[in-house]
C-alpha atoms as a PDB file:
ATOM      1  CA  UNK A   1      -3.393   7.799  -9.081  1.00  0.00           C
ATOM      2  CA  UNK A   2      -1.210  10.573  -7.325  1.00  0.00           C
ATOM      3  CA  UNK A   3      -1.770   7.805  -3.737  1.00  0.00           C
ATOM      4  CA  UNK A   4       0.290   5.520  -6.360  1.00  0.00           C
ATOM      5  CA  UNK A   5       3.312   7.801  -6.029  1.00  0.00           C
ATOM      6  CA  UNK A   6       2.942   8.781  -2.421  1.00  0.00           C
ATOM      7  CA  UNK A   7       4.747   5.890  -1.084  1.00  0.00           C
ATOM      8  CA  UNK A   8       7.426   5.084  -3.154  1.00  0.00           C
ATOM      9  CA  UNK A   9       8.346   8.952  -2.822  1.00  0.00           C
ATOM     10  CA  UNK A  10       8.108   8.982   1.331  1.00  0.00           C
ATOM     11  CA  UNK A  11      10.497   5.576   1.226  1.00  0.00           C
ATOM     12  CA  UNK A  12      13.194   7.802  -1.087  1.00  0.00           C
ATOM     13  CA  UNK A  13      12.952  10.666   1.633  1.00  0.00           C
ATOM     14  CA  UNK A  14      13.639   8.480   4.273  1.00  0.00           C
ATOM     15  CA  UNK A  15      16.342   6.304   2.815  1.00  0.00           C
ATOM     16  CA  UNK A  16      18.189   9.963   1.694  1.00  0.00           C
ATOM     17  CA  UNK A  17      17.354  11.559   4.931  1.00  0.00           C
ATOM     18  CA  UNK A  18      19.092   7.812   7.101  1.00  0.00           C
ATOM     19  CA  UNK A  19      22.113   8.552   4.847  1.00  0.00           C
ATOM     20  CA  UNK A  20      22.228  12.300   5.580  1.00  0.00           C
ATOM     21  CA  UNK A  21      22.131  10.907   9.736  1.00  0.00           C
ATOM     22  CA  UNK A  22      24.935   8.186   9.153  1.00  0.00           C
ATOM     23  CA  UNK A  23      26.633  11.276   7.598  1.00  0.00           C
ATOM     24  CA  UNK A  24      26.057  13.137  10.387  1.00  0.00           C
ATOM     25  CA  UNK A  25      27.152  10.338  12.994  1.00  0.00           C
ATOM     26  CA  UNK A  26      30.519  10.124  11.282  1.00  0.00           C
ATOM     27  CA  UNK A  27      30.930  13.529  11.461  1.00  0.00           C
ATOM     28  CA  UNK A  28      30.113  13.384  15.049  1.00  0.00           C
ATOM     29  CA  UNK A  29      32.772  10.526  15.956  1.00  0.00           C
ATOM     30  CA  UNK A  30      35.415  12.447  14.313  1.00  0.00           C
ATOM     31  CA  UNK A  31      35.122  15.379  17.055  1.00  0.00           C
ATOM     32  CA  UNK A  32      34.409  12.830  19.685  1.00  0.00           C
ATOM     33  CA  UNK A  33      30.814  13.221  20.386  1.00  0.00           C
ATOM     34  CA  UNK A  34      30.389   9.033  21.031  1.00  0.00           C
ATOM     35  CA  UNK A  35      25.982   9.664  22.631  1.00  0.00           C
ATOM     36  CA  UNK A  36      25.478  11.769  19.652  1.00  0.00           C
ATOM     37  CA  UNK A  37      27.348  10.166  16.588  1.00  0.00           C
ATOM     38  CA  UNK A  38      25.778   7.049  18.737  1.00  0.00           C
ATOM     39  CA  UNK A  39      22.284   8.374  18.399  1.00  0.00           C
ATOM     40  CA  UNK A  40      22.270   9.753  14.748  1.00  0.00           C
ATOM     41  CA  UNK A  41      23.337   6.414  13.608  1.00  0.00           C
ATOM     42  CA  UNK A  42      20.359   4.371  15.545  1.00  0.00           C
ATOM     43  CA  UNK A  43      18.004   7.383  13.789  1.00  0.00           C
ATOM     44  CA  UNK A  44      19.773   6.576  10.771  1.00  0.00           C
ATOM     45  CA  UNK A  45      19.529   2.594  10.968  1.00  0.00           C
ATOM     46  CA  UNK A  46      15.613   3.348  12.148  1.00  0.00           C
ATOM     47  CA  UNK A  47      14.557   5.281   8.911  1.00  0.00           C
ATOM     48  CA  UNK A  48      16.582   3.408   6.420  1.00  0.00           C
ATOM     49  CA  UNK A  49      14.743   0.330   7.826  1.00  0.00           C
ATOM     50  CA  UNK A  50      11.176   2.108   7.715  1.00  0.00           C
ATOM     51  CA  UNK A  51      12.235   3.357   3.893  1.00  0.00           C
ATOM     52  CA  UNK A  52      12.818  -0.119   2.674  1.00  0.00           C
ATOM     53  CA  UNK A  53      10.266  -1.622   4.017  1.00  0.00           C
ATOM     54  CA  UNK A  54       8.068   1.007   2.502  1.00  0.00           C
ATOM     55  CA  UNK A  55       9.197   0.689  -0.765  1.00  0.00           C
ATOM     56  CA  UNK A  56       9.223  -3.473  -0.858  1.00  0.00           C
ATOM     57  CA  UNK A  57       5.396  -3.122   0.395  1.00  0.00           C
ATOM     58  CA  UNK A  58       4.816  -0.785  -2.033  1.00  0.00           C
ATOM     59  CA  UNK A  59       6.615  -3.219  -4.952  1.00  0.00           C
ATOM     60  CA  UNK A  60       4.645  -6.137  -3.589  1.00  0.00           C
ATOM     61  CA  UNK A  61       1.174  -4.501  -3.566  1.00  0.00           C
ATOM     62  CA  UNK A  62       2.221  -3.204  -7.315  1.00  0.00           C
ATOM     63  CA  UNK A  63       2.627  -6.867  -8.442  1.00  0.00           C
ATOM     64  CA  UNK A  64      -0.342  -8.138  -6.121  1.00  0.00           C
ATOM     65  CA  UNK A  65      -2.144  -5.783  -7.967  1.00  0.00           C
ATOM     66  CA  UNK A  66      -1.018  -6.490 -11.521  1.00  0.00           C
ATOM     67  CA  UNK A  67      -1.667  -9.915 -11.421  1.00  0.00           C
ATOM     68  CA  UNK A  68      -4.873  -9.829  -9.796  1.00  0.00           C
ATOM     69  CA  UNK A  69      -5.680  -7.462 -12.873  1.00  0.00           C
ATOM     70  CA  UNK A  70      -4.462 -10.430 -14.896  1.00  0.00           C
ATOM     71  CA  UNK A  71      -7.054 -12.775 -13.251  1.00  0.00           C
ATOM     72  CA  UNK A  72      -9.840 -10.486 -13.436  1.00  0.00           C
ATOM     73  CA  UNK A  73      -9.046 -10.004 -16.753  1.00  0.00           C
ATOM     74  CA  UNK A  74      -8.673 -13.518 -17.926  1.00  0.00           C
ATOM     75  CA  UNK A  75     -11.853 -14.530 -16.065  1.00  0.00           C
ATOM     76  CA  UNK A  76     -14.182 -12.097 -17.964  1.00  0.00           C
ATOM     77  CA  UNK A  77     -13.001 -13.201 -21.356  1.00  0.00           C
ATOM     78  CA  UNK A  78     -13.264 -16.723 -20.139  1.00  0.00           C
ATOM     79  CA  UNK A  79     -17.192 -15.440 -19.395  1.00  0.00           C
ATOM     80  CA  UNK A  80     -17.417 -14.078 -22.726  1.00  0.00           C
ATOM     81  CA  UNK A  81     -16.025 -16.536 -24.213  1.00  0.00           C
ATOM     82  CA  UNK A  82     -18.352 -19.250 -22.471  1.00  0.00           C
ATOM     83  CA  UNK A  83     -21.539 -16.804 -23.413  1.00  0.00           C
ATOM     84  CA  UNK A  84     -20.683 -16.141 -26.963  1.00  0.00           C
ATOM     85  CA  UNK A  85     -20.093 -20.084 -27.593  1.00  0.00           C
ATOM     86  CA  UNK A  86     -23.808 -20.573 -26.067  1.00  0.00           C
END
């Protein structure tokens, strides 16, 4: 259960801590640091990208997992059913 919550928590940090970098890469440009503003925003492109990703895969395994619950479901009442009928 708390493995259910692990993921979708790590892809929040990550997509606050790629907006606290472009943040920081703005700041950077306006006193004319160009490697570093440069730098913070590729840091900050990186982690937004590995924070989305984390949190579609998460969303995808969540409905993977609810429908194959569905079909497990569905096929033992379809067992019962069959049985009961016998």
């Amino acid at each position: 259960m708390a493995k259910d919550y692990v993921t979708p928590v790590v892809g929040v940090v990550l997509i606050g801590f790629s907006l606290y970098m472009f943040y920081s890469g703005i700041g950077l440009m306006v006193v004319r640091d160009v490697a570093s503003s440069l730098l913070a925003i590729l840091i900050g492109f990186v982690t937004l990208s590995g924070g989305i990703t984390l949190l579609r895969t998460w969303a995808i395994a969540r409905v993977y997992e609810g429908g194959a619950k569905v079909e497990t479901e569905s096929r033992e009442e379809s067992s019962r059913g069959g049985k009961e009928s016998s």
